[in-house]
N, C-alpha and C. Protein backbone atom coordinates (compact mmCIF):
# COMPACT_ATOMS: atom_id res chain seq x y z
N UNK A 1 -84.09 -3.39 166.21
CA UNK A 1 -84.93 -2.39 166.80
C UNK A 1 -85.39 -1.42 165.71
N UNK A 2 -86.54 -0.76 165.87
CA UNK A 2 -86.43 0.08 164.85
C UNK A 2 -86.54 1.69 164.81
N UNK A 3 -85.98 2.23 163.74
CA UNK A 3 -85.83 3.19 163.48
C UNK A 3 -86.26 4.43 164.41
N UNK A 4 -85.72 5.48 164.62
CA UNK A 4 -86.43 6.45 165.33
C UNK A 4 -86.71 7.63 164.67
N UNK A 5 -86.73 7.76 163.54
CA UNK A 5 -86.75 8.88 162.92
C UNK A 5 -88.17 9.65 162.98
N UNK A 6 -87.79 10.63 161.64
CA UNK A 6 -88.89 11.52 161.99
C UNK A 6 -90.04 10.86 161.11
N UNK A 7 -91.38 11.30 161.86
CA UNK A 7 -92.60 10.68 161.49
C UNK A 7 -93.10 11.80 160.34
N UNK A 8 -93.26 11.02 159.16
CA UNK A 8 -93.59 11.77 157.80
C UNK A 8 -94.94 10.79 157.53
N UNK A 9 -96.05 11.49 158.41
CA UNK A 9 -97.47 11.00 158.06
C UNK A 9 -98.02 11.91 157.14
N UNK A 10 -97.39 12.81 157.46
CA UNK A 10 -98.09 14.06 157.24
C UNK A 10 -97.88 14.44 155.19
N UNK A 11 -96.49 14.16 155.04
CA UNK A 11 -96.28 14.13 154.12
C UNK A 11 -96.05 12.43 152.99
N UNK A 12 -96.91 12.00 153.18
CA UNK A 12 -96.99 9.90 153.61
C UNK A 12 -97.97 10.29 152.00
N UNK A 13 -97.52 10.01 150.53
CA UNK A 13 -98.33 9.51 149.67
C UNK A 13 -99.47 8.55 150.09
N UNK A 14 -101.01 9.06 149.53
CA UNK A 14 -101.80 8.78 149.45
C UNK A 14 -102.33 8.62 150.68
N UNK A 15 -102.52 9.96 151.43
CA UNK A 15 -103.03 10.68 152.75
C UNK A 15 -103.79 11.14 152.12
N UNK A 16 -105.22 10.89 152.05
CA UNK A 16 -106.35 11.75 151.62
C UNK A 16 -106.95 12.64 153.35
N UNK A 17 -106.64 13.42 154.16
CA UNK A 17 -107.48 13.81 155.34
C UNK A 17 -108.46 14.31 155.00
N UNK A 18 -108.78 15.16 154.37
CA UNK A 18 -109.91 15.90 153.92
C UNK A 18 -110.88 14.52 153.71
N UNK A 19 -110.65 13.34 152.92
CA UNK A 19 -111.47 12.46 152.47
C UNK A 19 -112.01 11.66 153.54
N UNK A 20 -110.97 11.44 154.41
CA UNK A 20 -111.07 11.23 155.70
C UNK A 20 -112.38 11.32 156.67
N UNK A 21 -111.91 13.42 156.60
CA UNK A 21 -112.69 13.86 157.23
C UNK A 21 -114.10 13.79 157.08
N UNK A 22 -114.22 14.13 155.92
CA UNK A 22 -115.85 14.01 155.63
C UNK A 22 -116.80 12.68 155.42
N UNK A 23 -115.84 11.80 155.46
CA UNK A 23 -116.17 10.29 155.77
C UNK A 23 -116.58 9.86 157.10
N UNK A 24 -115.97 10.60 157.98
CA UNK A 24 -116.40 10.59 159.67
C UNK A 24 -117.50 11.57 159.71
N UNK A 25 -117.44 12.79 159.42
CA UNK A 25 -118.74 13.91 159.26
C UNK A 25 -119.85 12.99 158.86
N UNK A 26 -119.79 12.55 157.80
CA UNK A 26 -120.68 11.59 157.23
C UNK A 26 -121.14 10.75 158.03
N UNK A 27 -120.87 9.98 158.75
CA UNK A 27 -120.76 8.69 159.57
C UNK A 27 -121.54 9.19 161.09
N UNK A 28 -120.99 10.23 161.28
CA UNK A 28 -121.31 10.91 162.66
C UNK A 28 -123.02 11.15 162.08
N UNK A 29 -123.07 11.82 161.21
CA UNK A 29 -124.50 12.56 161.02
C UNK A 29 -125.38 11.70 160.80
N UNK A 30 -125.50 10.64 159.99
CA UNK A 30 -125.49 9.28 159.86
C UNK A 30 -126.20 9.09 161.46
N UNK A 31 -125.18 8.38 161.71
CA UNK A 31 -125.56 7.99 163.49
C UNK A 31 -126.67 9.19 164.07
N UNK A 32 -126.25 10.19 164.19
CA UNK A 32 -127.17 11.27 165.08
C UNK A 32 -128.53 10.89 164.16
N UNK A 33 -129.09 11.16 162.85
CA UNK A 33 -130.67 10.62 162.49
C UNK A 33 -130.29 10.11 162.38
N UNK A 34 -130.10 8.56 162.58
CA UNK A 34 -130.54 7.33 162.31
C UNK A 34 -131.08 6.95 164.01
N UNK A 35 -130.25 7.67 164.93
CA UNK A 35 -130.60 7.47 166.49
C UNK A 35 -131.52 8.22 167.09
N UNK A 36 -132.08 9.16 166.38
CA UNK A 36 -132.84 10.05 166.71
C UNK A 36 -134.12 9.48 166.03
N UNK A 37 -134.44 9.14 165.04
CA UNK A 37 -135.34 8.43 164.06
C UNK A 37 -135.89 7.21 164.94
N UNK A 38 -134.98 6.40 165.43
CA UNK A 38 -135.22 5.37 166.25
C UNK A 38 -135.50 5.61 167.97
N UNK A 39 -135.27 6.73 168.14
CA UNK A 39 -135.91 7.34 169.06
C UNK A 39 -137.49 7.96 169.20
N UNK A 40 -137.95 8.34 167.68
CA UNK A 40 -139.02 8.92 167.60
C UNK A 40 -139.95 7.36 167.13
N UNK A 41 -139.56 6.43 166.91
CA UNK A 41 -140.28 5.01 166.65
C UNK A 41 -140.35 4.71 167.91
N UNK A 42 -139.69 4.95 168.60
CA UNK A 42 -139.86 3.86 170.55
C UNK A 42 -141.20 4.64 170.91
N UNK A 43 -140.46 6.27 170.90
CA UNK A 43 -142.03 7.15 171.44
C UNK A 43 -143.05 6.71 170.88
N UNK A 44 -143.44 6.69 169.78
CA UNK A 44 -144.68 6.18 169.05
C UNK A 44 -144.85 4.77 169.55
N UNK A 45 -144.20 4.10 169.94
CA UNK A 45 -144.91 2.61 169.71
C UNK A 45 -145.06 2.98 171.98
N UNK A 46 -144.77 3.98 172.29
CA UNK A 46 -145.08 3.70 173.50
C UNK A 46 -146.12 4.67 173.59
N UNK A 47 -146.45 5.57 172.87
CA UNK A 47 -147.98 6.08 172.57
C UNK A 47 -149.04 4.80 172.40
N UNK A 48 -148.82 4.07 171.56
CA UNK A 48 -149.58 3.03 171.16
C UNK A 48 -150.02 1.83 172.67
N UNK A 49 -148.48 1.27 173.75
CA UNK A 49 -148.43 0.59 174.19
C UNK A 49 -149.40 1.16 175.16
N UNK A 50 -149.41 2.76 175.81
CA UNK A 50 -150.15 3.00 176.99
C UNK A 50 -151.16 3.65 176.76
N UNK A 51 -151.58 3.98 175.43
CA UNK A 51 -152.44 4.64 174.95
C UNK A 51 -153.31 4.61 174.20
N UNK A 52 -152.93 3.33 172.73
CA UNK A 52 -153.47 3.32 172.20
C UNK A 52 -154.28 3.89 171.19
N UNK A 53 -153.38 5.05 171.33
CA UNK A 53 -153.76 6.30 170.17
C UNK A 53 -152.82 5.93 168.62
N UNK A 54 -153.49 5.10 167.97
CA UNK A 54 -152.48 4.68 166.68
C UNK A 54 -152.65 5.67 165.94
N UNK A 55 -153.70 6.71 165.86
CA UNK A 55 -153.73 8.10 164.84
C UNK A 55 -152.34 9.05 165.42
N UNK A 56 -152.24 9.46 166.42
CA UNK A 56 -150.95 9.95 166.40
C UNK A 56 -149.96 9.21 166.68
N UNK A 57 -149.89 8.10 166.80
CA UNK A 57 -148.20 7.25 166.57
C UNK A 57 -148.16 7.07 165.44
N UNK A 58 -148.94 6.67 164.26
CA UNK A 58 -148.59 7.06 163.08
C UNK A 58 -148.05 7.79 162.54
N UNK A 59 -148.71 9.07 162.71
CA UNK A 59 -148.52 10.36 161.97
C UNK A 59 -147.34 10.77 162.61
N UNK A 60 -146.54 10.03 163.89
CA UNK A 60 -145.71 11.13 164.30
C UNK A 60 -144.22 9.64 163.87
N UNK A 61 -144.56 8.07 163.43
CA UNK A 61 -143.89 7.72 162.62
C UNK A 61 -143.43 7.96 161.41
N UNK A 62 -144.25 8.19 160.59
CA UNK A 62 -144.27 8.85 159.10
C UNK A 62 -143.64 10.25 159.17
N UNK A 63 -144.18 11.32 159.67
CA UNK A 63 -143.71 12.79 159.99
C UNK A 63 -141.85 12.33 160.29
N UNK A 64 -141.69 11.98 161.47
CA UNK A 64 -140.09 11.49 161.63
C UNK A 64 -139.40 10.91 160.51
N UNK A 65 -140.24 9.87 159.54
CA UNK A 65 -139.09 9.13 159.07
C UNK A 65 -139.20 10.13 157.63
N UNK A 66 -140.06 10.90 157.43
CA UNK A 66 -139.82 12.00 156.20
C UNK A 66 -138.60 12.80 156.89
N UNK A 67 -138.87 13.60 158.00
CA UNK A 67 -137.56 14.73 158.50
C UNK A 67 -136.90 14.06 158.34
N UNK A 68 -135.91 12.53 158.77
CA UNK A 68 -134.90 11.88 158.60
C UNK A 68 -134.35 11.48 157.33
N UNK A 69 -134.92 11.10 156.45
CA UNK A 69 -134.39 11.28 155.06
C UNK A 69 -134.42 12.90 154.67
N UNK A 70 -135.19 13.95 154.66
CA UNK A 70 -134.98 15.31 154.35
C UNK A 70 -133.35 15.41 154.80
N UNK A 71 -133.52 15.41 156.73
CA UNK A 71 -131.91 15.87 156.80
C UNK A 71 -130.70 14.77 156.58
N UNK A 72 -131.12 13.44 156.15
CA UNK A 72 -129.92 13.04 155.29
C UNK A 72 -129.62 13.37 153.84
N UNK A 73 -130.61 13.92 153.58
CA UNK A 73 -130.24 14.51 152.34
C UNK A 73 -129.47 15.67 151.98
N UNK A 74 -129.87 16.73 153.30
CA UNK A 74 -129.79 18.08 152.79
C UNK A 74 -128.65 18.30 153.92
N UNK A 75 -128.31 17.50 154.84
CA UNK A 75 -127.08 17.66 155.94
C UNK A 75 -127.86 18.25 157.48
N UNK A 76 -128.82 18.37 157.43
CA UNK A 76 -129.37 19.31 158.28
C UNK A 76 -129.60 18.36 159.87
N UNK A 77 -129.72 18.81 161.02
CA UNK A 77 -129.67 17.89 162.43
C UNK A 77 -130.63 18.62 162.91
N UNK A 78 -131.26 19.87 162.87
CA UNK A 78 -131.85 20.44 163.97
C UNK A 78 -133.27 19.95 163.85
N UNK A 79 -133.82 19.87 162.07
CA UNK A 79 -135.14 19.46 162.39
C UNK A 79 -135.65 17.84 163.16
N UNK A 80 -134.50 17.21 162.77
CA UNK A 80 -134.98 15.46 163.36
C UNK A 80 -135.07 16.01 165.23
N UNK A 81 -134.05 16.72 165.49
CA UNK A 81 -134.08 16.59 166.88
C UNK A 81 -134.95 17.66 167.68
N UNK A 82 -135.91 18.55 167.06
CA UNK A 82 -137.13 19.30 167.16
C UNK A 82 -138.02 18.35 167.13
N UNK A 83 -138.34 17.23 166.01
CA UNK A 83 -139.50 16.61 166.23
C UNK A 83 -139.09 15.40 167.45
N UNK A 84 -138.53 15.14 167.58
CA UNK A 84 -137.75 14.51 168.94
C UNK A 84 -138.40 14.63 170.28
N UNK A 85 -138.58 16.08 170.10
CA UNK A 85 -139.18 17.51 171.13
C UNK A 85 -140.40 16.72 170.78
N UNK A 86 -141.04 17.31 169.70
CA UNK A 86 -142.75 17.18 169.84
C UNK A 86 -142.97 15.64 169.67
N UNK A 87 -142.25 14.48 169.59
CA UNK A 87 -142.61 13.20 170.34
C UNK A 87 -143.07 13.37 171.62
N UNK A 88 -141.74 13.61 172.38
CA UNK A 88 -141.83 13.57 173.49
C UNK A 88 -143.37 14.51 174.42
N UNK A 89 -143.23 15.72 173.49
CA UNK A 89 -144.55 16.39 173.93
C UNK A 89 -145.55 15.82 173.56
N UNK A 90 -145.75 15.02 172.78
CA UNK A 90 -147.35 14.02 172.09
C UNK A 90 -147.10 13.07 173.28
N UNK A 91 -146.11 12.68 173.54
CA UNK A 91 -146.65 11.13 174.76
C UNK A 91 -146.67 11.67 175.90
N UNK A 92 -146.51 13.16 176.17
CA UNK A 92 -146.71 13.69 177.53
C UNK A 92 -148.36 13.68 177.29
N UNK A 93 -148.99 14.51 176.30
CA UNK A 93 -150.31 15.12 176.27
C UNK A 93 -151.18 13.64 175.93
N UNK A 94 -150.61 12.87 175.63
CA UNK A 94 -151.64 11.62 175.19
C UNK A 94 -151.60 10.25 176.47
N UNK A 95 -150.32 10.82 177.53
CA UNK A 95 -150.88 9.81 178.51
C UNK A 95 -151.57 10.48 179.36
């Protein structure tokens, strides 16, 4: 059977948490633009599908996939999910 002692994770050589942590931070932020990015490509191509307006599904492809590399670069979430917003407001005003 084994042992019951005390659990030394905490003090467990070659526990990086901190490295950990920001590896999941990373990963998480990651996911949020990369899902948000691919959110602002569906809107556009459904501008296109009912609308047929390829001047603004373009511009609002390109515009997104610049904010999405900006805030993977710089850490930032609020601008991808603002233009998110004005997708959604371009395929309100363009159907």
């Amino acid at each position: 059977m084994a042992e019951h002692g005390t659990v030394e994770y905490a003090t467990a050589t070659g526990n990086d948490l901190a490295t950990h942590e920001s590896t999941y931070e990373g990963f998480v932020h990651l996911a949020f633009i990369g899902s948000l990015l691919i959110v602002n490509i569906v809107i556009g191509l459904a501008i296109v599908g009912t609308t047929s307006h390829w001047g603004v599904a373009v511009c609002l492809i390109i515009l997104s996939a610049a904010i999405a590399v900006r805030g993977l670069m710089s850490g930032a979430r609020m601008p991808i999910a603002v233009m998110t917003l004005l997708s959604l407001l371009a395929l309100a005003l363009t159907a």
